[in-house]
Protein backbone atom coordinates (compact mmCIF):
# COMPACT_ATOMS: atom_id res chain seq x y z
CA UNK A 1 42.53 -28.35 31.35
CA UNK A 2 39.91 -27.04 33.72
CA UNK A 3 39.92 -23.16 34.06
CA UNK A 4 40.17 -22.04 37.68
CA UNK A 5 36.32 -21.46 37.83
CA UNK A 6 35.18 -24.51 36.83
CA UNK A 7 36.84 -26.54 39.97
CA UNK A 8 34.63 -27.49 43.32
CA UNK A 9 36.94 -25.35 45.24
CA UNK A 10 36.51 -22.03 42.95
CA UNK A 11 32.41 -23.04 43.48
CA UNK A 12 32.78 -23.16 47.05
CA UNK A 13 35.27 -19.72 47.44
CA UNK A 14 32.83 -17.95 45.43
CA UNK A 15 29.48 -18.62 46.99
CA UNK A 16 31.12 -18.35 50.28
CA UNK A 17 32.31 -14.75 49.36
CA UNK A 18 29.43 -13.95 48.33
CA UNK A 19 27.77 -14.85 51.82
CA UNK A 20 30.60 -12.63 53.18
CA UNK A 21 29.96 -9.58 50.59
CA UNK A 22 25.78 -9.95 51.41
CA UNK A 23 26.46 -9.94 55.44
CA UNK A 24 28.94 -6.40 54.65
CA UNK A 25 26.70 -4.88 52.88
CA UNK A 26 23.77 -5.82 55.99
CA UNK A 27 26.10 -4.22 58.90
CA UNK A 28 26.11 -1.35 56.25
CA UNK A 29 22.94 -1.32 55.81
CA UNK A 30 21.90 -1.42 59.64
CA UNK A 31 24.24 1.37 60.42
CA UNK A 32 22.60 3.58 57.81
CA UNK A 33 19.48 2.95 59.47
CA UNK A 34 20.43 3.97 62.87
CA UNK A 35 22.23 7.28 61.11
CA UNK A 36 18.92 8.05 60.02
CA UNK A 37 16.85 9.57 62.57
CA UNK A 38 19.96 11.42 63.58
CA UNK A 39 20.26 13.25 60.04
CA UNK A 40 18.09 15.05 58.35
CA UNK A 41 15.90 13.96 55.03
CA UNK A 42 17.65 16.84 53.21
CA UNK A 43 20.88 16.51 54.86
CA UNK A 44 22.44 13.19 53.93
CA UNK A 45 26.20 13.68 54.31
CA UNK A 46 29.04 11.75 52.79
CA UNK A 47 29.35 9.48 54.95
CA UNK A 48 25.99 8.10 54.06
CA UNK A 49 26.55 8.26 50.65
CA UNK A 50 28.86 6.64 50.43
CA UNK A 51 27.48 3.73 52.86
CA UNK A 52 24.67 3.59 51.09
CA UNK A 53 27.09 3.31 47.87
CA UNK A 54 28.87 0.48 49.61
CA UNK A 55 25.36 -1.08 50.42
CA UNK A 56 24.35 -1.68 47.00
CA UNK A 57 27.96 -2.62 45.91
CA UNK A 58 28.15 -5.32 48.58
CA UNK A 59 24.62 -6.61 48.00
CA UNK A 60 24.57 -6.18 44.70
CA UNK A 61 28.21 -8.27 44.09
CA UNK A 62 27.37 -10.76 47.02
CA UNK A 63 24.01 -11.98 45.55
CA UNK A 64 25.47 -12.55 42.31
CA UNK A 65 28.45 -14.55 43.62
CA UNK A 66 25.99 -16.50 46.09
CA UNK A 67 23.39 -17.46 43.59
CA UNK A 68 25.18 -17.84 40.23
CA UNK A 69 28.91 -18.63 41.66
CA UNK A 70 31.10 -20.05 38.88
CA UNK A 71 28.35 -19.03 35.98
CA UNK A 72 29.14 -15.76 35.51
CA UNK A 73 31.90 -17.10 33.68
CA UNK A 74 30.00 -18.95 31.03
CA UNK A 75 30.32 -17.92 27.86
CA UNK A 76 26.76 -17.25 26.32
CA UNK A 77 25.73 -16.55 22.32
CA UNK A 78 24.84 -13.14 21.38
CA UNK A 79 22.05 -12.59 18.83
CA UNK A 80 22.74 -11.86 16.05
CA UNK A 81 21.10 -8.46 16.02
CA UNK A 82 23.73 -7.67 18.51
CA UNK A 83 26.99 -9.00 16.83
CA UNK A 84 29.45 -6.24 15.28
CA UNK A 85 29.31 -6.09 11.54
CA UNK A 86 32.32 -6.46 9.48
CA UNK A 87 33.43 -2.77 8.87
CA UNK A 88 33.60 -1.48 5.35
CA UNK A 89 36.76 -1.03 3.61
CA UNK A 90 38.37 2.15 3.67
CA UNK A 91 37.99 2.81 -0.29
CA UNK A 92 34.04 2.30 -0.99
CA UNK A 93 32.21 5.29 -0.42
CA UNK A 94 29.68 5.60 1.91
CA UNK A 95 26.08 6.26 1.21
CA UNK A 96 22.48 6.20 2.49
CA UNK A 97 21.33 4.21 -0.92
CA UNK A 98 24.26 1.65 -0.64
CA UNK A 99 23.33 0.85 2.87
């Protein structure tokens, strides 16, 4: 069984919301540059904050949608310098020389 990603449909839903996410986080991006002559450098203001906030968010999230789509589902290998080691068991002491 396919998982829901893997189907031409998913592909096309994805990409196309992230086309949606990138143009949000433009109109967000244009207002915060007409809010900026009006305010101050020191003076941003929630309201820019938190634009610029939702700028990044919608950017940052639409890109990845538009240009990887279904891949950020893959699974992918870790190194092994990564992995988790098997934890000790709770009766063997613990030492810097046994390590």
């Amino acid at each position: 069984m396919k998982k829901w990603h893997e189907t031409r449909v998913a592909n096309i839903g994805l990409r196309a919301l992230g086309i949606v996410l990138v143009g949000i986080g433009w109109l967000f991006a244009l207002r915060l540059h007409h809010m900026a002559p009006i305010t101050g450098p020191r003076d941003p203001g929630a309201l820019m904050i938190i634009l610029s906030a939702a700028t990044f968010l919608g950017a940052s999230a639409g890109s990845a949608l538009l240009f990887v789509g279904p891949g950020l589902w893959e699974t992918v290998e870790v190194s092994e310098r990564w992995r988790r080691q098997p934890t000790r068991a709770p009766d063997t002491p613990f030492s810097l020389t046994n390590a």
